[in-house]
PDB file of N, CA and C in Angstrom:
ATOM      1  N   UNK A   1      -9.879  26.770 -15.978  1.00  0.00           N
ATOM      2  CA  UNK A   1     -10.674  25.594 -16.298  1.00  0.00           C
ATOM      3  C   UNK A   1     -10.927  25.486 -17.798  1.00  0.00           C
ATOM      4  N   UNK A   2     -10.297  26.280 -18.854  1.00  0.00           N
ATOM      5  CA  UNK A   2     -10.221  26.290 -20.049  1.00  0.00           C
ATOM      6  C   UNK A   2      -9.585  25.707 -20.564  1.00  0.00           C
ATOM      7  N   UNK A   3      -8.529  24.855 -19.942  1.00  0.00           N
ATOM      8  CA  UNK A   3      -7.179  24.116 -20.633  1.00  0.00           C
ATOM      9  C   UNK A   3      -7.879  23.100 -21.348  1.00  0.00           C
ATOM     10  N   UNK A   4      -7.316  22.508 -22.466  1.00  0.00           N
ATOM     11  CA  UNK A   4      -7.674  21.397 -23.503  1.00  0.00           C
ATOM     12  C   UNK A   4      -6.724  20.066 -22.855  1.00  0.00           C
ATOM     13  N   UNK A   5      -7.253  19.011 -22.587  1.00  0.00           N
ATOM     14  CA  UNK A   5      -5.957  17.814 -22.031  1.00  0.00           C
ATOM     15  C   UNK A   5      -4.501  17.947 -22.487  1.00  0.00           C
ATOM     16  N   UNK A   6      -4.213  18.435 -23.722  1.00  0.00           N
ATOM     17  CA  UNK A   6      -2.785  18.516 -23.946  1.00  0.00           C
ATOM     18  C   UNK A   6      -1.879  19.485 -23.685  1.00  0.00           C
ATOM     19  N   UNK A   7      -3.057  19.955 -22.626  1.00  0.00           N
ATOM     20  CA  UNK A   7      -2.462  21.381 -21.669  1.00  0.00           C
ATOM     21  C   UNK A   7      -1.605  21.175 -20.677  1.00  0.00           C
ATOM     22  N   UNK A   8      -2.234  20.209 -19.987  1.00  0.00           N
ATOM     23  CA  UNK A   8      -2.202  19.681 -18.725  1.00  0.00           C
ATOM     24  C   UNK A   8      -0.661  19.031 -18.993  1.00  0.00           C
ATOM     25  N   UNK A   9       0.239  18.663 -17.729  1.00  0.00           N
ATOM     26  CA  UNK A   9       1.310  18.455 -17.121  1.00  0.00           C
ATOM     27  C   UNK A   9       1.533  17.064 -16.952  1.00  0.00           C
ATOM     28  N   UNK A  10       2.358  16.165 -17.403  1.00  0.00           N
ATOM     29  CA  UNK A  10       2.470  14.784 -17.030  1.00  0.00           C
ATOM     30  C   UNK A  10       4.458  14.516 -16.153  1.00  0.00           C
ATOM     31  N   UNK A  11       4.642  14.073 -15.449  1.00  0.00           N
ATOM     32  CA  UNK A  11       5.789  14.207 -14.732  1.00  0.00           C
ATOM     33  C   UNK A  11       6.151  13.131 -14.590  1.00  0.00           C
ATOM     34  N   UNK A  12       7.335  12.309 -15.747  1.00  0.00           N
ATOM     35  CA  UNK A  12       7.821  10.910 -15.458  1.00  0.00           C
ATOM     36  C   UNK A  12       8.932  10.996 -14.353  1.00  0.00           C
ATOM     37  N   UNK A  13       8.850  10.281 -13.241  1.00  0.00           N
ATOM     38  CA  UNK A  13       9.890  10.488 -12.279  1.00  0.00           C
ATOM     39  C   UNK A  13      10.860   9.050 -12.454  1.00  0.00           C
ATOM     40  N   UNK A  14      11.984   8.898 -13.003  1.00  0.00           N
ATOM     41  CA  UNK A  14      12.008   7.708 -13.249  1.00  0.00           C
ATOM     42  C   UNK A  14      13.183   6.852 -11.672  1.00  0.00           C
ATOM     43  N   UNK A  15      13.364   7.593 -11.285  1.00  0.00           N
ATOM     44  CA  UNK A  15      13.975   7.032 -10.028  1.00  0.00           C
ATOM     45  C   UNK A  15      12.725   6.748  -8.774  1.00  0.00           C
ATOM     46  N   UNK A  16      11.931   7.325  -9.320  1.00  0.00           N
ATOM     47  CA  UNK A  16      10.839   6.631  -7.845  1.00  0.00           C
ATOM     48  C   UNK A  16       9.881   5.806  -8.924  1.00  0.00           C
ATOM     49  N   UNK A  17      10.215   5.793 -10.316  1.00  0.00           N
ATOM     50  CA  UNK A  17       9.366   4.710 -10.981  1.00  0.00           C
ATOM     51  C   UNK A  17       8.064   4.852 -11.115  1.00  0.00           C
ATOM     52  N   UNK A  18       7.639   6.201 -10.999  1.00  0.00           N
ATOM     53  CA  UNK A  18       6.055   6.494 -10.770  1.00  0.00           C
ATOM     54  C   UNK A  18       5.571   8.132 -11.753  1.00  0.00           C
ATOM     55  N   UNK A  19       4.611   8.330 -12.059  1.00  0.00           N
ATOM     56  CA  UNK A  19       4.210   9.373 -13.307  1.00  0.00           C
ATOM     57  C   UNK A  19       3.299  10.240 -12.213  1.00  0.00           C
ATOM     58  N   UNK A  20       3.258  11.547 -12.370  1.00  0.00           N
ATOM     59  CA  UNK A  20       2.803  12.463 -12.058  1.00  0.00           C
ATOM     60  C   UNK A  20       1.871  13.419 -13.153  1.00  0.00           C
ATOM     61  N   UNK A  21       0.569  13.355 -12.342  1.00  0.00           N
ATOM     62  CA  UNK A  21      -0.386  14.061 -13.845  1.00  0.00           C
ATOM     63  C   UNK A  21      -0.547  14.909 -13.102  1.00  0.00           C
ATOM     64  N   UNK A  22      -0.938  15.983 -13.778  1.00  0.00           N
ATOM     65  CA  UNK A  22      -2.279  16.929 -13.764  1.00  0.00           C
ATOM     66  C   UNK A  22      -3.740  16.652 -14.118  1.00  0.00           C
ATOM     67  N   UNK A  23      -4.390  16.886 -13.402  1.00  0.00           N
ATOM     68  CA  UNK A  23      -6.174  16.340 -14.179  1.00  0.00           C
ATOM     69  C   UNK A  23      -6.769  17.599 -14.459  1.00  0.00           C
ATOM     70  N   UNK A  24      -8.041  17.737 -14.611  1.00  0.00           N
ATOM     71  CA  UNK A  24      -9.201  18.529 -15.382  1.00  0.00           C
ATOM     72  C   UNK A  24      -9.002  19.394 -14.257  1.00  0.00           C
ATOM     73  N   UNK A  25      -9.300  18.802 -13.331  1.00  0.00           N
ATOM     74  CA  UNK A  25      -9.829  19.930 -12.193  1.00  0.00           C
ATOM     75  C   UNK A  25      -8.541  20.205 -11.167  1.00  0.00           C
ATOM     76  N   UNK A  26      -7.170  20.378 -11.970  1.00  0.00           N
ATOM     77  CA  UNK A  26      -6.586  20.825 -10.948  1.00  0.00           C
ATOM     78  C   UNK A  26      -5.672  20.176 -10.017  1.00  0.00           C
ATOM     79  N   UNK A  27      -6.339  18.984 -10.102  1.00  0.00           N
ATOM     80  CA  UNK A  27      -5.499  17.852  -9.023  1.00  0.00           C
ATOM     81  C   UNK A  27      -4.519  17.527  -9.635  1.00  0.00           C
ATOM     82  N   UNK A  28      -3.653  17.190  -8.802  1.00  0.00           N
ATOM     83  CA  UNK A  28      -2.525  16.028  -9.234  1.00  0.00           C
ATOM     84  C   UNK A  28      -2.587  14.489  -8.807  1.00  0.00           C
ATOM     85  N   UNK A  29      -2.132  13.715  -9.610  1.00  0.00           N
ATOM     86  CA  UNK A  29      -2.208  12.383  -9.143  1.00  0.00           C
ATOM     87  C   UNK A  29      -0.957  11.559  -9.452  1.00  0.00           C
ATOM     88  N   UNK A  30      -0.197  10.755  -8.429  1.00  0.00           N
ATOM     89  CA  UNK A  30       0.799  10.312  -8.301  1.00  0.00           C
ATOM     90  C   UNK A  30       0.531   8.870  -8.410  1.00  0.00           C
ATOM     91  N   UNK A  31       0.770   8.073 -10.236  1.00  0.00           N
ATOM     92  CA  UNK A  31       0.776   7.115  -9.989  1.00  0.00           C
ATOM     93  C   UNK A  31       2.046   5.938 -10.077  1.00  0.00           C
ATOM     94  N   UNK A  32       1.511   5.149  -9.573  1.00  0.00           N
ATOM     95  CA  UNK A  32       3.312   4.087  -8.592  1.00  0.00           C
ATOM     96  C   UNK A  32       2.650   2.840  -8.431  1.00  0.00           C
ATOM     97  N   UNK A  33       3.591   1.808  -8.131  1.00  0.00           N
ATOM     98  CA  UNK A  33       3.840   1.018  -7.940  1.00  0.00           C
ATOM     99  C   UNK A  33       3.559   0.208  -6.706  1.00  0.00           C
ATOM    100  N   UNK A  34       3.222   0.779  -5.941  1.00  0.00           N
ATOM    101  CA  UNK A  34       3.242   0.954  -4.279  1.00  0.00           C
ATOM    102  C   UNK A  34       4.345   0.319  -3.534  1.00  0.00           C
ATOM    103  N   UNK A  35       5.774   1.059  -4.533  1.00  0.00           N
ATOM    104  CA  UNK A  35       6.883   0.742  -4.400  1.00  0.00           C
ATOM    105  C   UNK A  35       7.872   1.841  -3.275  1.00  0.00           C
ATOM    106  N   UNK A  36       7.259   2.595  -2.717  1.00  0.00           N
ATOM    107  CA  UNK A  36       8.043   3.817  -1.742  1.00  0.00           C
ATOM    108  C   UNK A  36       7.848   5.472  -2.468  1.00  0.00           C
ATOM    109  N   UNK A  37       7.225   5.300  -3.531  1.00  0.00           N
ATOM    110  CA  UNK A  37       7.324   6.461  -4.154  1.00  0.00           C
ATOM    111  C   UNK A  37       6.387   7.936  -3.398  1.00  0.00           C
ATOM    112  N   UNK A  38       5.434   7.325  -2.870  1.00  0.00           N
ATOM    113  CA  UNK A  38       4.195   8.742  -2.240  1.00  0.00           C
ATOM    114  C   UNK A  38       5.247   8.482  -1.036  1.00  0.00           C
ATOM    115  N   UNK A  39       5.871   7.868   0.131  1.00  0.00           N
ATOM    116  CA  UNK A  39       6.743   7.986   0.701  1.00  0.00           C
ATOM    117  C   UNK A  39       7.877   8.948   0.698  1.00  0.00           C
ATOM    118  N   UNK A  40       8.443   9.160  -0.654  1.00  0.00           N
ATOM    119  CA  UNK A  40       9.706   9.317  -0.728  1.00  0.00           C
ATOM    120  C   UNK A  40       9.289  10.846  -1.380  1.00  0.00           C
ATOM    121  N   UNK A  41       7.901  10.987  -1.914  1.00  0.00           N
ATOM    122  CA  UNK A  41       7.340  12.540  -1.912  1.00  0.00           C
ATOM    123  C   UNK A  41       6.764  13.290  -1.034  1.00  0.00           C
ATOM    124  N   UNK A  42       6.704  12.471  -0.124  1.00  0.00           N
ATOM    125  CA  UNK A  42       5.425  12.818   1.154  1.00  0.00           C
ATOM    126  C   UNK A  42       5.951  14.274   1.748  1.00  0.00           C
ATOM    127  N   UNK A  43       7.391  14.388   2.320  1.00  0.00           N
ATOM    128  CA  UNK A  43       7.875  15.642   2.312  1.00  0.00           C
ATOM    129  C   UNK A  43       7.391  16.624   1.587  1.00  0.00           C
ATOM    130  N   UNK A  44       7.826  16.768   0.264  1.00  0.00           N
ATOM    131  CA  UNK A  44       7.377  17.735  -0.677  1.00  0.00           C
ATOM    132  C   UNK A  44       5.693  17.812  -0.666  1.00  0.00           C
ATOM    133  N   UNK A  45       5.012  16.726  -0.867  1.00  0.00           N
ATOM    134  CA  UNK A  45       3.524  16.921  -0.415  1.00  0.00           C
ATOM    135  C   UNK A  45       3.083  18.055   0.826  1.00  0.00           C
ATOM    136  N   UNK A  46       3.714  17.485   2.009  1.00  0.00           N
ATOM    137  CA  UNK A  46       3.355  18.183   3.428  1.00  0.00           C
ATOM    138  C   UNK A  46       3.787  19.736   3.032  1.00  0.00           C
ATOM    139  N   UNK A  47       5.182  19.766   2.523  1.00  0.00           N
ATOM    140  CA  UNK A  47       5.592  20.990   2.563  1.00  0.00           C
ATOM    141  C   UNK A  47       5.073  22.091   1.562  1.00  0.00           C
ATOM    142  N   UNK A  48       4.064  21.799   0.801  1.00  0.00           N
ATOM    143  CA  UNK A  48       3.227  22.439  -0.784  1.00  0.00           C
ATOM    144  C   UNK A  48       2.059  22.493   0.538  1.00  0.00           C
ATOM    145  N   UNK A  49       1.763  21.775   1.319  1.00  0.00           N
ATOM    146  CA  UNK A  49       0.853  22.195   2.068  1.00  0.00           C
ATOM    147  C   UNK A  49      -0.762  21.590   1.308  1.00  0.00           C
ATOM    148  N   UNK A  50      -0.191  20.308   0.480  1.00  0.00           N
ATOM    149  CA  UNK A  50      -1.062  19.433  -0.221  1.00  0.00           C
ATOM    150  C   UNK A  50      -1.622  18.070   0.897  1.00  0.00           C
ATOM    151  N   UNK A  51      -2.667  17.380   0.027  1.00  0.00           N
ATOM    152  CA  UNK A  51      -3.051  16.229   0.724  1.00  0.00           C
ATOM    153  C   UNK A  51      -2.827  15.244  -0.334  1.00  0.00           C
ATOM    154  N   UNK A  52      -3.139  14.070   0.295  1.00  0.00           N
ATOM    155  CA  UNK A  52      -3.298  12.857  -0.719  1.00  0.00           C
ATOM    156  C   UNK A  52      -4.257  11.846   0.141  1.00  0.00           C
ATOM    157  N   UNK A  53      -4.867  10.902  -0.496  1.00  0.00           N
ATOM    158  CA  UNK A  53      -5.936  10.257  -0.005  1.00  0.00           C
ATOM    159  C   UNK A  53      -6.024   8.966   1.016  1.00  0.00           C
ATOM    160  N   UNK A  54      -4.529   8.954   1.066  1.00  0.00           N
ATOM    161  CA  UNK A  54      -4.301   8.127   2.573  1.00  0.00           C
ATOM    162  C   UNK A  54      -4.016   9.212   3.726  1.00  0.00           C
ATOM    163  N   UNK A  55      -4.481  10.474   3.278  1.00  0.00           N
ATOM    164  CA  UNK A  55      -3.657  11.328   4.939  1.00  0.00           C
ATOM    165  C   UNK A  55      -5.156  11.611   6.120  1.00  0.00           C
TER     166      UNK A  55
END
């Protein structure tokens, strides 16, 4: 919980058209288009054994 923001992780995915952060506390947040992209990660979500806020 010591990291400074330019610590933290940003993830341009450019085939699902959507950016992947890291935040303060740890989370990740997948933002899109609400073009198929949390869809087309949802696998990898389930399988990290993560949630997201439509599940």
């Amino acid at each position: 919980m010591r990291k400074d923001a330019s610590q933290f992780s940003k993830f341009v995915i450019p085939d699902l058209d959507c950016v992947l952060t890291e935040e303060w506390d740890y989370t990740f947040i997948i933002w899109h288009k609400n073009n198929g992209a949390v869809d087309a990660l949802r696998p990898y979500i389930l399988n990290s054994m993560l949630h997201h806020f439509s599940d």
